[in-house]
Protein backbone atom coordinates (compact mmCIF):
# COMPACT_ATOMS: atom_id res chain seq x y z
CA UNK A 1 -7.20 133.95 0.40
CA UNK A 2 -6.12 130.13 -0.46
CA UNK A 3 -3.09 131.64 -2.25
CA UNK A 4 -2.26 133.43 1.07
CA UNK A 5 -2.81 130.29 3.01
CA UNK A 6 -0.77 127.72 0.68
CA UNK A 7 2.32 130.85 0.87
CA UNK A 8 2.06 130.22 4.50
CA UNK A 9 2.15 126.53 4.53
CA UNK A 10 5.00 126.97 2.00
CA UNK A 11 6.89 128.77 4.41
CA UNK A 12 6.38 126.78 7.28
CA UNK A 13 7.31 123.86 5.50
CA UNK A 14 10.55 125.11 4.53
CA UNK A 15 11.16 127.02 7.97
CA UNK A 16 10.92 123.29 8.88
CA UNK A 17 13.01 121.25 6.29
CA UNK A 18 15.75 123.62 7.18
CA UNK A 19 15.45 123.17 10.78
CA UNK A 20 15.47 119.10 10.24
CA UNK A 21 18.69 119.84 7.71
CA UNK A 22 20.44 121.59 10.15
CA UNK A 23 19.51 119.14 12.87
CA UNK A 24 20.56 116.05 10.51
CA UNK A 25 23.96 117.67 9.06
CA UNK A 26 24.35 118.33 12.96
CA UNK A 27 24.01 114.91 14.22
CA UNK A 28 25.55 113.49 10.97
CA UNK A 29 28.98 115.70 12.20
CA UNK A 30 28.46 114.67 15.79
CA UNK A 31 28.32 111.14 14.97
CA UNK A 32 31.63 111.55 12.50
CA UNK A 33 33.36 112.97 15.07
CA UNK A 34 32.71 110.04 17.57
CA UNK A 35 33.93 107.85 15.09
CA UNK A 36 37.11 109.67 14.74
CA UNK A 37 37.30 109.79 18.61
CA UNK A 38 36.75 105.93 18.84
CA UNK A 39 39.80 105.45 15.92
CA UNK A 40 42.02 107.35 17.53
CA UNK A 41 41.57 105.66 20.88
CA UNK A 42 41.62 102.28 19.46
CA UNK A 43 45.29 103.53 17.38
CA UNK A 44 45.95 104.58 20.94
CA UNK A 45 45.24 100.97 22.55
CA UNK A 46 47.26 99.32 19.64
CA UNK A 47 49.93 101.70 20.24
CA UNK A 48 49.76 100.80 24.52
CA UNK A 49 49.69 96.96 23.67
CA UNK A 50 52.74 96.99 21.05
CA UNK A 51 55.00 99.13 23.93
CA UNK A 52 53.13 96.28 26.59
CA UNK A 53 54.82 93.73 24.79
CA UNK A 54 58.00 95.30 23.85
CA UNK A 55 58.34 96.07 27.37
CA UNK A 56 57.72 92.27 28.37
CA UNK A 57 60.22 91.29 26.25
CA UNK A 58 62.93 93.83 27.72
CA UNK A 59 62.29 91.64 31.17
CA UNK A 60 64.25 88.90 32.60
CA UNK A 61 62.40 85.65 32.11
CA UNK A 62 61.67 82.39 34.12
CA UNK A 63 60.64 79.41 32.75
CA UNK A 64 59.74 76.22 34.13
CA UNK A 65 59.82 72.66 32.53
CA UNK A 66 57.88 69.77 33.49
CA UNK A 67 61.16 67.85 33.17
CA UNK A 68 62.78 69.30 35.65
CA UNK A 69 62.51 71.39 39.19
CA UNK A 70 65.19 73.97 38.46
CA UNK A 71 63.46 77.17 36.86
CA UNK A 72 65.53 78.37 33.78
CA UNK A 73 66.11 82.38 33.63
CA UNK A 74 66.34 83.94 30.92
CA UNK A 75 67.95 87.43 29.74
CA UNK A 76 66.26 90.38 28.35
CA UNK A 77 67.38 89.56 24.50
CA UNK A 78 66.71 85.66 25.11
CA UNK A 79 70.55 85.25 24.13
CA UNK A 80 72.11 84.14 28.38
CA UNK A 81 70.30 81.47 30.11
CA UNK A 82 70.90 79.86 33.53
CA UNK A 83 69.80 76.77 34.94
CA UNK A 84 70.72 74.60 38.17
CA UNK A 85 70.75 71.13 38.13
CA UNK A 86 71.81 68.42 41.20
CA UNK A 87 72.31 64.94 41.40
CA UNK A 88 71.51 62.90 44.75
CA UNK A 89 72.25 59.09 44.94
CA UNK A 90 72.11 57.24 48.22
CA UNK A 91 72.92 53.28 48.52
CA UNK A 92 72.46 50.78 50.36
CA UNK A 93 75.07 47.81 49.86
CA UNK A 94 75.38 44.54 51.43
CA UNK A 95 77.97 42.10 50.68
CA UNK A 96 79.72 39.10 51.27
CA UNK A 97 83.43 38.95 52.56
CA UNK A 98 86.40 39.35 50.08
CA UNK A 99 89.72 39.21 49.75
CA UNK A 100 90.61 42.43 47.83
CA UNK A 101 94.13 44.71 46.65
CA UNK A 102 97.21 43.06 45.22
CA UNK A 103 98.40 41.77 48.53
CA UNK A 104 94.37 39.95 48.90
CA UNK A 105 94.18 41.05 52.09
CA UNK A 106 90.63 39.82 53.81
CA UNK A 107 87.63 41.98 53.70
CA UNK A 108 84.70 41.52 56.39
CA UNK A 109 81.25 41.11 55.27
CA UNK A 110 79.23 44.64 56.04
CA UNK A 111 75.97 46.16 55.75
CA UNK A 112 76.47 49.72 54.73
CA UNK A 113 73.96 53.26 53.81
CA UNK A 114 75.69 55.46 52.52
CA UNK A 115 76.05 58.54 49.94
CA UNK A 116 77.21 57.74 46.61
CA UNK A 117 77.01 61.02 44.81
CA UNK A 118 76.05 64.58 45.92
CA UNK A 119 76.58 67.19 42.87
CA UNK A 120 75.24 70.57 42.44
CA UNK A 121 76.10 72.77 39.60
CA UNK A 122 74.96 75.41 36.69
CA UNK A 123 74.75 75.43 32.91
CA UNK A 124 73.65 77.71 30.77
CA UNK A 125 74.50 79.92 27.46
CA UNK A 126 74.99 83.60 26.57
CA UNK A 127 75.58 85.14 23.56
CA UNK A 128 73.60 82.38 21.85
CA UNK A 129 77.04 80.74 21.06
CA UNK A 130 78.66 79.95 24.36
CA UNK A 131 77.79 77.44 26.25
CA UNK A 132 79.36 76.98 29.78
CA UNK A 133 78.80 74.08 32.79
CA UNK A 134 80.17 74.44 36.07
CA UNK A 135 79.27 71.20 38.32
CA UNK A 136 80.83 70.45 42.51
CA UNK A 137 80.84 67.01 44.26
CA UNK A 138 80.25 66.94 47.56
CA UNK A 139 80.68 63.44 48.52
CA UNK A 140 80.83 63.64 52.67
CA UNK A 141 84.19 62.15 52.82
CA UNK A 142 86.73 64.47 50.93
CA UNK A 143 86.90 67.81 50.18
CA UNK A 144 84.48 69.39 47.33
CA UNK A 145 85.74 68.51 44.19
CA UNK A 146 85.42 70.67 40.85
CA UNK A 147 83.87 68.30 38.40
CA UNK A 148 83.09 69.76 35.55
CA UNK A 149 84.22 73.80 34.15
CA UNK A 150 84.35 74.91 30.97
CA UNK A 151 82.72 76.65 28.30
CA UNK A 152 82.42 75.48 24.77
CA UNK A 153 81.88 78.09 21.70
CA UNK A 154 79.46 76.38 19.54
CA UNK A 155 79.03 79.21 16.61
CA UNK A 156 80.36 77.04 13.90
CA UNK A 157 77.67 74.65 11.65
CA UNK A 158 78.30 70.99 13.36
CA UNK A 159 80.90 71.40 15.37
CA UNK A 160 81.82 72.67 18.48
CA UNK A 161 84.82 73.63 21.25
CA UNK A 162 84.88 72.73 24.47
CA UNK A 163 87.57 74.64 26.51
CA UNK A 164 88.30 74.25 30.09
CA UNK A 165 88.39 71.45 32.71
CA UNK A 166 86.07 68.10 31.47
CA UNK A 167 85.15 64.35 31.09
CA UNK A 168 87.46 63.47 27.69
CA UNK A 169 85.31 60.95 25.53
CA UNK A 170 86.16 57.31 25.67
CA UNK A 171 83.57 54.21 25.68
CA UNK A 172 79.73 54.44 25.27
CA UNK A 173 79.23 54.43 29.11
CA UNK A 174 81.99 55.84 30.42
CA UNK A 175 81.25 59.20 28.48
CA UNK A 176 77.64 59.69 29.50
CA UNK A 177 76.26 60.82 33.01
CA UNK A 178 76.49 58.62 35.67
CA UNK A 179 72.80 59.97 36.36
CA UNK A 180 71.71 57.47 33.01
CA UNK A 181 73.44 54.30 34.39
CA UNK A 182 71.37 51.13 33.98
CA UNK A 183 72.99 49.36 36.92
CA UNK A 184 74.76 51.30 40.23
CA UNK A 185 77.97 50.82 38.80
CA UNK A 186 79.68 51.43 35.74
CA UNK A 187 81.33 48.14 34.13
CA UNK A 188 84.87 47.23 34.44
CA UNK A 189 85.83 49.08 31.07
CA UNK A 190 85.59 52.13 32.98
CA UNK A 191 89.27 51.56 34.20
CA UNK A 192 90.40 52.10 31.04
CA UNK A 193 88.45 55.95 30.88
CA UNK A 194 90.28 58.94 31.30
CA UNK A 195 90.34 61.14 34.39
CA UNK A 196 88.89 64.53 33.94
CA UNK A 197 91.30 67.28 33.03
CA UNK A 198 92.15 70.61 32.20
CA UNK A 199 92.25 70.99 28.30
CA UNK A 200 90.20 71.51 24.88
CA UNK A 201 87.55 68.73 22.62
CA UNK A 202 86.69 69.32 18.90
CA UNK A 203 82.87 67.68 18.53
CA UNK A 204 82.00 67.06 14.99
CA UNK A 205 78.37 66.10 13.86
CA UNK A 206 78.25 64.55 10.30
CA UNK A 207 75.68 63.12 8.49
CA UNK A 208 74.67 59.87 11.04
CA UNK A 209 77.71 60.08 12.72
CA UNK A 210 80.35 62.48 15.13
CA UNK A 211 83.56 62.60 15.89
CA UNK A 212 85.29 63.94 19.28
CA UNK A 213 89.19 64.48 19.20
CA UNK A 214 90.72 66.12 22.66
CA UNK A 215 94.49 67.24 24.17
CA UNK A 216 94.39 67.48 28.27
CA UNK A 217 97.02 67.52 30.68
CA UNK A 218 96.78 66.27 34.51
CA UNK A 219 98.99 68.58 36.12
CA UNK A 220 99.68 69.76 40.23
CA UNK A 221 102.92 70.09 42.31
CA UNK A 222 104.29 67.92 44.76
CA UNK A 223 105.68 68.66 48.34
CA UNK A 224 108.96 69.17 46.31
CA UNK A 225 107.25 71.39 44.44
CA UNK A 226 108.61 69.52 41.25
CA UNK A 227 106.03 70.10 38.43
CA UNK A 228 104.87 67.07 36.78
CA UNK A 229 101.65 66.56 34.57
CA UNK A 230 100.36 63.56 31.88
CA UNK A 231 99.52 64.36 28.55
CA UNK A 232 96.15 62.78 27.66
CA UNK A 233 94.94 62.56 24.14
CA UNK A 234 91.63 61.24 22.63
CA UNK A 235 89.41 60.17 20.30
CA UNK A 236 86.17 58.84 19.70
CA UNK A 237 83.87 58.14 16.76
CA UNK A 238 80.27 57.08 16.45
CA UNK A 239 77.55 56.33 13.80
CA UNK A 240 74.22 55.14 13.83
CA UNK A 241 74.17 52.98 11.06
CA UNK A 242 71.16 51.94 11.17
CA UNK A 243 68.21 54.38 12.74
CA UNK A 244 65.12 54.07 11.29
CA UNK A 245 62.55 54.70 14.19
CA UNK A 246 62.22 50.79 14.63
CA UNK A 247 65.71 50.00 14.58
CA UNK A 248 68.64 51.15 16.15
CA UNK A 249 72.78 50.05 15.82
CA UNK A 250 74.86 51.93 17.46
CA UNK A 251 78.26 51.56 16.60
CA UNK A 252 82.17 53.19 17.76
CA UNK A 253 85.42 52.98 18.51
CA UNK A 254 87.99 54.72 20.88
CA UNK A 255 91.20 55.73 21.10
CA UNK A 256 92.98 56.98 24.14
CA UNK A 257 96.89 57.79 25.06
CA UNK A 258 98.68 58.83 27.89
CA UNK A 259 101.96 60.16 28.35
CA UNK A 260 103.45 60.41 31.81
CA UNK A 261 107.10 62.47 32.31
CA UNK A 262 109.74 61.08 35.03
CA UNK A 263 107.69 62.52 38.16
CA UNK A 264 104.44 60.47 37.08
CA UNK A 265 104.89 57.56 35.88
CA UNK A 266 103.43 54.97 38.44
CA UNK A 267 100.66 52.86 37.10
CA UNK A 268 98.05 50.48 37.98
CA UNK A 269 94.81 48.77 37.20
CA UNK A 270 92.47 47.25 39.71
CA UNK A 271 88.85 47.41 39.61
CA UNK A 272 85.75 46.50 41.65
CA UNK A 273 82.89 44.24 41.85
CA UNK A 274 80.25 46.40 40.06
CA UNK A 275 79.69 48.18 43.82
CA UNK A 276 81.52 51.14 45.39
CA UNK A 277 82.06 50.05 48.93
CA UNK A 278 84.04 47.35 48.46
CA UNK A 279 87.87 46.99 47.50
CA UNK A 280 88.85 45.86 44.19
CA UNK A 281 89.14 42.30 43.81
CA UNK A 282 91.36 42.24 40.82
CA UNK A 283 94.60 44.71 41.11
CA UNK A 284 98.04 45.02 39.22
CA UNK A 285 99.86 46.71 41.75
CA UNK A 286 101.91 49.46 41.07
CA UNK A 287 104.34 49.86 38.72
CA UNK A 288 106.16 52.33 36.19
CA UNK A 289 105.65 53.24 32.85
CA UNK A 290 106.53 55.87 30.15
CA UNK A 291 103.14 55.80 28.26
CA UNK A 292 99.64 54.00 28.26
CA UNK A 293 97.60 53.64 24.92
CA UNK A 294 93.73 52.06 25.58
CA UNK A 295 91.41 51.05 22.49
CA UNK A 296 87.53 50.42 22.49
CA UNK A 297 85.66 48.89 20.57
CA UNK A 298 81.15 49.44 21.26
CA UNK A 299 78.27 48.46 20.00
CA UNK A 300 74.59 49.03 20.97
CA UNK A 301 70.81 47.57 19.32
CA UNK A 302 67.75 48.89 19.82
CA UNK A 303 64.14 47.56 19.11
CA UNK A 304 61.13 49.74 20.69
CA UNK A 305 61.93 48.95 24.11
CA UNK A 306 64.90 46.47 24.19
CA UNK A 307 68.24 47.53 24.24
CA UNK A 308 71.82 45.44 23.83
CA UNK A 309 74.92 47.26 24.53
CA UNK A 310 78.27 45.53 24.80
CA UNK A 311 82.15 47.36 24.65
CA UNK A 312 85.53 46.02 24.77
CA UNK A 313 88.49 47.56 25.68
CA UNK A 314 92.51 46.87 26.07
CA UNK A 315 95.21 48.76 27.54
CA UNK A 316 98.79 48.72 27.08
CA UNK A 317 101.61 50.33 28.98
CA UNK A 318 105.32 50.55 28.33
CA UNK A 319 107.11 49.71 31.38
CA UNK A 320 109.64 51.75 32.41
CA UNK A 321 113.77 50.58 32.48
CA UNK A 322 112.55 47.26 31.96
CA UNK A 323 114.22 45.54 29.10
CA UNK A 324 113.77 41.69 29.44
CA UNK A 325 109.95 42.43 30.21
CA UNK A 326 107.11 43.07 27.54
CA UNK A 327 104.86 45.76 27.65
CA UNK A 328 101.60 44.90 29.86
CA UNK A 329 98.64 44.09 27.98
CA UNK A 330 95.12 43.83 29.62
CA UNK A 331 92.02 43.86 28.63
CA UNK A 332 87.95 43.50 29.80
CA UNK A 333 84.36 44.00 28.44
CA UNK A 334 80.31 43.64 29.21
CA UNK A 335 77.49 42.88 27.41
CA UNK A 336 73.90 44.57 28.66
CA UNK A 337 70.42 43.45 27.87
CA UNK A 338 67.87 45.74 29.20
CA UNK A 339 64.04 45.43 28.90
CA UNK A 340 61.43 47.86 29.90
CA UNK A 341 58.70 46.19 30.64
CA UNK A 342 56.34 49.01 30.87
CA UNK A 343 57.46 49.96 26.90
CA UNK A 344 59.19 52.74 27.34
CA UNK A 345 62.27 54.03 24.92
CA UNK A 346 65.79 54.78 26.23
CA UNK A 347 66.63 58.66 24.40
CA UNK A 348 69.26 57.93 22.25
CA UNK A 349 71.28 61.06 20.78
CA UNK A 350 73.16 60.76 17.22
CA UNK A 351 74.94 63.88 18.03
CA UNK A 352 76.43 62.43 20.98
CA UNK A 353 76.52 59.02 20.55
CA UNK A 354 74.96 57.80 23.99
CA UNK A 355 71.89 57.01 25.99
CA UNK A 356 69.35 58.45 28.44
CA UNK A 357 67.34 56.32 30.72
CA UNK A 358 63.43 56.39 30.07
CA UNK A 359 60.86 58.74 31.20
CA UNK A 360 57.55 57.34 33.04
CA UNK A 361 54.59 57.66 30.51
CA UNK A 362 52.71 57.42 33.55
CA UNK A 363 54.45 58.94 36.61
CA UNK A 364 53.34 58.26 40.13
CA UNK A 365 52.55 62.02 40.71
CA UNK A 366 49.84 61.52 37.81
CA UNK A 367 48.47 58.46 39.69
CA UNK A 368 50.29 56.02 37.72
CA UNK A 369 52.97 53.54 38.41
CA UNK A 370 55.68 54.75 36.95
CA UNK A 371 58.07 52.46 34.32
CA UNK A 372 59.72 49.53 35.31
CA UNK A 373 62.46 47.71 33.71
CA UNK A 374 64.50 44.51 33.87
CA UNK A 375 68.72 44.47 33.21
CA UNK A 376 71.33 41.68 33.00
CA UNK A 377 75.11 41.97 32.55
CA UNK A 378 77.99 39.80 32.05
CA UNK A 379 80.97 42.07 33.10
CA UNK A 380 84.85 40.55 32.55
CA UNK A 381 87.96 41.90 33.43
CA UNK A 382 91.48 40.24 33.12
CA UNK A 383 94.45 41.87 34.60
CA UNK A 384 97.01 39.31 33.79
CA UNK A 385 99.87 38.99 31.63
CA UNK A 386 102.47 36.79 32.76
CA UNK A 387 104.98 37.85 30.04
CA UNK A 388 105.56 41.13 31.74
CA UNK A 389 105.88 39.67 35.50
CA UNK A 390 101.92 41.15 36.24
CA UNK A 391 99.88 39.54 38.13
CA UNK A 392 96.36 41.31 38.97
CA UNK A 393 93.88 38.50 38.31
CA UNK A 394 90.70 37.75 36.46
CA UNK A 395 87.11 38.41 37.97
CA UNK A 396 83.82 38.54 36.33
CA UNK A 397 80.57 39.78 37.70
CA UNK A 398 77.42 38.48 36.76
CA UNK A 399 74.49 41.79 37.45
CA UNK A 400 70.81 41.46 37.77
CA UNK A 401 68.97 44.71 38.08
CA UNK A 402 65.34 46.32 38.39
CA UNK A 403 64.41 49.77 37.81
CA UNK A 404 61.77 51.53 38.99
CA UNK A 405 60.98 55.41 37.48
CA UNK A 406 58.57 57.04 39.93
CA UNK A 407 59.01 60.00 38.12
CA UNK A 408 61.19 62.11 35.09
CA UNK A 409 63.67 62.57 37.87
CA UNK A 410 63.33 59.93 40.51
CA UNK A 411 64.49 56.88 40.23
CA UNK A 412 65.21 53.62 42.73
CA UNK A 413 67.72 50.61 41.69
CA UNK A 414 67.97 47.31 42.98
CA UNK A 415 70.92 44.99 42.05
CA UNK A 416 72.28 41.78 42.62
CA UNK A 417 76.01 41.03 42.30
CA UNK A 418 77.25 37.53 41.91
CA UNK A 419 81.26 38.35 41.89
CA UNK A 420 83.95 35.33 41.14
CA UNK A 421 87.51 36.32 40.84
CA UNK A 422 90.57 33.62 39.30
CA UNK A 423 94.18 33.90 40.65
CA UNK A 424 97.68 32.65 38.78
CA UNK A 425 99.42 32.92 42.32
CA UNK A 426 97.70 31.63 45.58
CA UNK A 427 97.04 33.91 48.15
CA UNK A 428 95.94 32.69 51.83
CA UNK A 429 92.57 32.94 53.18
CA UNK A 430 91.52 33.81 56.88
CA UNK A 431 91.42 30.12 57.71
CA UNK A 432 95.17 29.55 56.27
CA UNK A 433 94.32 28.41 52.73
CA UNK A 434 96.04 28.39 50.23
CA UNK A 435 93.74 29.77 47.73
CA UNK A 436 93.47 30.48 43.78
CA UNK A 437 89.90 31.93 43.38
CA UNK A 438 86.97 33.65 45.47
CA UNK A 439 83.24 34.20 45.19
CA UNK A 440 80.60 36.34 46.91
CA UNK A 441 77.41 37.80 46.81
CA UNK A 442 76.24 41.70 46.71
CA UNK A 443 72.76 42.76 47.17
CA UNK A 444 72.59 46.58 46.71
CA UNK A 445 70.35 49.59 46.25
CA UNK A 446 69.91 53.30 45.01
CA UNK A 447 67.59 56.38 45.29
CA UNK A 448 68.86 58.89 42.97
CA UNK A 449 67.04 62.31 42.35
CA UNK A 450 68.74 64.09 39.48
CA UNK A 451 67.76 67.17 37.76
């Protein structure tokens, strides 16, 4: 009987070992194949999130910089970009009474607002190697004037081509953007810089230095429809000779020469008080010549947050069908100190050779105050030369400015202008003097937003 009863325990207990195997190996399968499930829906996800990404980088892009307002877009393949950018500047000017143009004919005292510079345009590159600009004044006055198009093909290792119509490169100041001017006005120098023009510029970037070499013509038709044009060539090297985070010296040279055919050959130089409203107070007056050739010489220190920046520059021009007459020779130059008192850097750029103004370490959108800065020039010009019968006088302006940077692209100027101006030959004055020299005062200011 106990034999019977173990048998039947025996058999129970294996009826129910094979019922717990069975359940076991059932759940163990179960389980495998939610494991299985859960890998392939997870190769599933990773396969959803790689074409997620692909697909966001098949999408035109837009990207914002705190820099500037103008949103960059961006092609599919990253290779195209386009970007707007605009330059405002509005004055105010007030100034003393002058007697400006060859013939020193009286100028009132005025009070003026006015628009300096309006200037919309794009830039951008495609391909990754082509870069283009395309940049329209609208001044208020004349008709909209193309400033700036051309592309430049920049696929080579430290050099590039600029092809189209441009600024040519001559001078330290004269070749940067009138959006990074310490004072309102460019210095006399400028006189000597180039027009734009249509034509091509080889940049070269070497090891602390680059060189720019250029061929334009200025070219149009007259009412005769006679086709006349200059032939401009330039040149201009620069090298930071010294550039060691602490110290800065800036130093170049420029080269620049005209060439003017039978229907364009009237020349001139005249230039202004360091302000835009008023009339020049030192001028040649016209005359004719077969070719011009202008050198500059410039120079530039920098220490943390002082900067001294001085150029010199002479022209000569060969008068035409005038034997018993030397060619005219004139000259001028400035020397800048500037001072940020809030210690701010200007940008400087090896690769170009020229400045940008500072940005605000605290902006006034941040709840700062922005960066303020102090400038003084000395700014000469001498259009005389008595050998060759030309008399356009001698001035020299004496600039004290303040800068205020509310934010990366707002800025207000204030300058003063004390102006004095020397005369070989006597001109006469509103009161019937006979007079050989003339002073005045200019008080003027700017609000320039420039992106």
């Amino acid at each position: 009987m106990a034999k019977a009863n173990v048998s039947r325990i025996s058999i129970v207990a294996l009826a129910v070992s094979a019922s717990l195997f069975c359940l076991s190996a059932n759940a163990a399968a179960s389980e495998k194949e939610r494991i299985t499930e859960l890998e392939e829906r997870l190769d599933m996800l990773e396969v959803e999130l790689i074409e997620a990404k692909d697909a966001a980088s098949q999408v035109d892009r837009v990207k914002f910089s705190k820099s500037s307002p103008s949103p960059e877009l961006i092609s599919k393949d990253g290779r195209s970009t386009l970007e707007f950018k605009a330059r405002i500047q509005t004055d105010f000017v007030s100034a003393d009474e002058l007697y400006t143009g060859s013939k020193r004919e009286y100028e009132d005292s005025f009070n003026e607002a006015s628009i300096r510079r309006i200037r919309f345009g794009l830039e951008g590159y495609f391909s990754n190697v082509w870069e283009y600009e395309l940049e329209l004044d609208f001044d208020g006055v004349s008709e909209v004037e193309v400033k700036d198009a051309n592309i430049a093909y920049k696929g080579w290792d430290n050099s590039q081509l600029t092809l189209g119509f441009q600024k040519f490169a001559f001078g330290l100041e004269a070749t940067g953007s009138s959006a990074h001017l310490a004072f309102l006005e460019r210095a006399s120098t400028d006189t000597f810089s180039p027009d734009r023009a249509l034509g091509v510029q080889w940049h070269y970037v070497g090891n602390k230095y680059n060189v720019t070499l250029g061929y334009g013509v200025n070219a149009g038709f007259d009412d005769d429809d006679l086709n006349f044009k200059q032939d401009v060539f330039n040149g201009r090297f620069t090298s930071a000779v010294i550039d060691n985070g602490e110290h800065l010296l800036h130093l170049g040279a420029s080269a620049l020469f005209v060439n003017n055919n039978e229907a364009i050959q009237e020349t001139r130089y005249r230039a202004r008080p360091n302000t835009k409203a008023s009339g020049r107070t030192i001028d040649t007056g016209k005359f004719d010549a077969e070719s011009l050739q202008h050198y500059g010489a410039e120079l530039a220190y920098q220490h943390k947050n002082f900067l001294l920046q001085a150029e010199y520059v002479t022209g000569m021009a060969d008068q035409v069908d005038e034997p018993d007459l030397s060619e005219v020779t004139v000259d001028s130059y400035y020397l800048q100190a500037i001072y940020t008192l809030t210690g701010e850097m200007w940008k400087y750029s090896g690769k170009k050779g020229k400045f940008k103004t500072v940005k605000p370490d605290n902006a006034i959108s941040a709840g700062g105050y922005g960066a303020w800065e102090l400038a003084l020039r000395v700014d000469q010009a001498n259009f005389d030369d008595v050998d060759a019968d030309i008399y356009g006088g001698k001035k020299t302006d004496y600039v004290l400015g303040v800068n205020w940077y509310l934010e990366n692209n707002l800025k207000a100027q204030f300058n003063y202008v004390h102006t004095t101006a020397d005369y070989k030959k006597p001109y006469e004055d509103i009161n019937g003097n006979m007079m050989y020299d003339q002073d005045a005062n200019i008080f003027q200011a700017r609000l320039q937003f420039a992106f």
